[in-house]
C-alpha atoms as a PDB file:
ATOM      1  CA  UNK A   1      22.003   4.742 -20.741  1.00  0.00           C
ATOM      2  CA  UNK A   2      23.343   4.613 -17.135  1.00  0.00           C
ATOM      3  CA  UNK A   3      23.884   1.618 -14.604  1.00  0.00           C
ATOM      4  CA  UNK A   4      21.153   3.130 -12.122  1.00  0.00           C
ATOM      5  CA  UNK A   5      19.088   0.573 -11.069  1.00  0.00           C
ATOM      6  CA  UNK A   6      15.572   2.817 -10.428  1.00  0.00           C
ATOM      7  CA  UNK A   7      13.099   1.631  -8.525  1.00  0.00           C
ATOM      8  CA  UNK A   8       9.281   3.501  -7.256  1.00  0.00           C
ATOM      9  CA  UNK A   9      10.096   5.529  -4.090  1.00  0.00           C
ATOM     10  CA  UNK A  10       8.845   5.163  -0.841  1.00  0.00           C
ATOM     11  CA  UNK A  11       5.029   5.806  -0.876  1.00  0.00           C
ATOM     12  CA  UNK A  12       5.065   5.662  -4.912  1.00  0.00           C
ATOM     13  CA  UNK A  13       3.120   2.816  -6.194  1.00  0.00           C
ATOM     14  CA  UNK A  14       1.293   1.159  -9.619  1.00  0.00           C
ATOM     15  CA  UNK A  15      -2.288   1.121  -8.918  1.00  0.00           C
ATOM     16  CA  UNK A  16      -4.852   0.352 -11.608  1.00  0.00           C
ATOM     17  CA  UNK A  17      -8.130   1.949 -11.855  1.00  0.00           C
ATOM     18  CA  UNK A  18     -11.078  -0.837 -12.258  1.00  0.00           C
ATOM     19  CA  UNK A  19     -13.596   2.428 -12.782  1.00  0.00           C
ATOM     20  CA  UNK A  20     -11.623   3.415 -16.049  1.00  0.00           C
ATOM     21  CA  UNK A  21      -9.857   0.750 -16.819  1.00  0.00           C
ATOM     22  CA  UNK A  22      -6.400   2.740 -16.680  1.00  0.00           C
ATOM     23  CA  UNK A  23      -2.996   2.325 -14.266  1.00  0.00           C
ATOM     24  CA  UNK A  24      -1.701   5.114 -12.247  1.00  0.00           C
ATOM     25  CA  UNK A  25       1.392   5.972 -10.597  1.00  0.00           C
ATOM     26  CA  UNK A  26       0.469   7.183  -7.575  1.00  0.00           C
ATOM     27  CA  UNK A  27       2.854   9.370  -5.243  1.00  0.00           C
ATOM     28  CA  UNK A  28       2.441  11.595  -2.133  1.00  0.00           C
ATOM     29  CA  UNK A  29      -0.513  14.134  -2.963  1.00  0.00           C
ATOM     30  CA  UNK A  30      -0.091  13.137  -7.082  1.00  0.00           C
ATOM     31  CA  UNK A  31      -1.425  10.764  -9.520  1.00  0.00           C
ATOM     32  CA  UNK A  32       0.160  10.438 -13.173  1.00  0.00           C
ATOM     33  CA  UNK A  33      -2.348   8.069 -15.828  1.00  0.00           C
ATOM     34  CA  UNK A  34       0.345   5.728 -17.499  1.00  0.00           C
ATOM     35  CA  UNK A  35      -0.358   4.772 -20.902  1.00  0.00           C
ATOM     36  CA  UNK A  36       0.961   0.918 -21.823  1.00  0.00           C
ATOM     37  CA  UNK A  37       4.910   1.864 -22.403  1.00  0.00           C
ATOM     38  CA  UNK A  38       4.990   3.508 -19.501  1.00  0.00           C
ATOM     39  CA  UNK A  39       3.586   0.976 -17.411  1.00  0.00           C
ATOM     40  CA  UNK A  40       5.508  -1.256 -18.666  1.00  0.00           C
ATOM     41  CA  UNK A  41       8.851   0.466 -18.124  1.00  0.00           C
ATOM     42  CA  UNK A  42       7.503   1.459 -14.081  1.00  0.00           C
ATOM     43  CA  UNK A  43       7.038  -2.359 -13.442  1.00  0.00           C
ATOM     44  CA  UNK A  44      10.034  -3.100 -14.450  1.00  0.00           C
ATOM     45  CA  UNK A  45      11.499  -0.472 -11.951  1.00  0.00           C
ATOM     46  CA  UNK A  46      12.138  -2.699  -9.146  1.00  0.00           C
ATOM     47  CA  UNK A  47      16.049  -1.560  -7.611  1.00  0.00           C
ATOM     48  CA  UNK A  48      17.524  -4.558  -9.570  1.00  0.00           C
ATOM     49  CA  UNK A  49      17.353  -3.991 -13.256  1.00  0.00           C
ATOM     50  CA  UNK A  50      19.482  -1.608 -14.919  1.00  0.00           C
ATOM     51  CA  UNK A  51      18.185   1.039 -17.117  1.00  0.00           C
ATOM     52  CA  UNK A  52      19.647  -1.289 -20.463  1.00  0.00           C
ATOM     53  CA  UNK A  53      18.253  -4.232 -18.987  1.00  0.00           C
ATOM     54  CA  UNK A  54      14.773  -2.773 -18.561  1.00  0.00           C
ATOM     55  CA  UNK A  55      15.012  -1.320 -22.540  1.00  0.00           C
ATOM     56  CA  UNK A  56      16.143  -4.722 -23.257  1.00  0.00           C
ATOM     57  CA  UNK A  57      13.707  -6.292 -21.969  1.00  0.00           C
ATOM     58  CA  UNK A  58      10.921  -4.330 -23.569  1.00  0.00           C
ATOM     59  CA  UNK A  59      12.592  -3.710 -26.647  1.00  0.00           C
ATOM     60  CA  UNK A  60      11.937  -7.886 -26.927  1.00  0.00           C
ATOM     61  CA  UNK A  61       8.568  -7.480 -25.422  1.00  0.00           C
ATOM     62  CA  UNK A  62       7.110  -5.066 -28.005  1.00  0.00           C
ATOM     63  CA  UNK A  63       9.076  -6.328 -31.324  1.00  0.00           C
ATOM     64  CA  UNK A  64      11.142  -2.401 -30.979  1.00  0.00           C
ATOM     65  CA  UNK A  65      14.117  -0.740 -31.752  1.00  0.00           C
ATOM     66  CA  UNK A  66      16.593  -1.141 -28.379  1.00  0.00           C
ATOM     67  CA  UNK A  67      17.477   2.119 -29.440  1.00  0.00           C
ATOM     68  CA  UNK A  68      14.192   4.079 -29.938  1.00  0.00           C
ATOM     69  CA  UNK A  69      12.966   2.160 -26.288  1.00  0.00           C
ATOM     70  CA  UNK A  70      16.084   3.200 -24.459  1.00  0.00           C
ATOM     71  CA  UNK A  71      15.645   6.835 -25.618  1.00  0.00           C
ATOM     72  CA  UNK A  72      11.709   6.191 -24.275  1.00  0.00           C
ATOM     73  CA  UNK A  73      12.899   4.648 -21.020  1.00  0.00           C
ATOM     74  CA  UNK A  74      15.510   7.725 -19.948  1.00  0.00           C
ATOM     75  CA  UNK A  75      13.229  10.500 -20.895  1.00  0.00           C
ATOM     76  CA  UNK A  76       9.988   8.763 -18.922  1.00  0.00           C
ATOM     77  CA  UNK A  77      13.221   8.154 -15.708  1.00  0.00           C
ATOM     78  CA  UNK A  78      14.007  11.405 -15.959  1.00  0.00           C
ATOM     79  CA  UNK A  79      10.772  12.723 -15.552  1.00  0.00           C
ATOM     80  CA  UNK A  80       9.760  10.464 -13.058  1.00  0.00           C
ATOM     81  CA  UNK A  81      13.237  10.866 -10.807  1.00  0.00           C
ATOM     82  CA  UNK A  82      12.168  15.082 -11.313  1.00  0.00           C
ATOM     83  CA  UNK A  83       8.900  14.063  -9.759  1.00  0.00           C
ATOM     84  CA  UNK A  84       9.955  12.099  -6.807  1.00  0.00           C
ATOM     85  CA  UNK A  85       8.527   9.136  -8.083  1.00  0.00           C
ATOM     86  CA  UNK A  86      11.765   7.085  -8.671  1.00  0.00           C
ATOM     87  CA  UNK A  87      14.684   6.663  -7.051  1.00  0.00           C
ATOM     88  CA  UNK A  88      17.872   4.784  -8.353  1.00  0.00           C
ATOM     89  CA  UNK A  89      18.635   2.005  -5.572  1.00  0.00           C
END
């Protein structure tokens, strides 16, 4: 895990969809459906929180492994950061 501190770029943001019932990441000219770990881990993106912290937090939240959640929480950054989505403050 690294010390970045990610948070949604500019024009990046959580919206949820009241027609289906699901949250999106929305970004310039792109929309990615979130399931609930996901979501989870993209609110807790907010340029404060270290990557640890945020797997900390959520590995409390959902009874898990720290382990297995920080493993979930780099690979869905990584993706994200490859997408323009998420930037490390």
């Amino acid at each position: 895990m690294t010390t970045a501190k990610p948070r949604l770029r500019a024009g990046a943001k959580l919206k949820h969809d009241r027609h289906t019932d699901r949250w999106l990441l929305l970004g310039p000219e792109r929309a990615l459906d979130l399931g609930e770990t996901a979501r989870a881990i993209v609110e807790l993106c907010d340029g404060v929180r270290t990557e640890s912290e945020i797997a900390k937090v959520l590995a409390q939240r959902f009874d898990a492994p720290t382990a297995k959640i920080e493993d979930d929480v780099a690979r869905l950054l990584t993706e994200l950061r490859a997408k323009c989505l998420v930037e490390d403050a």
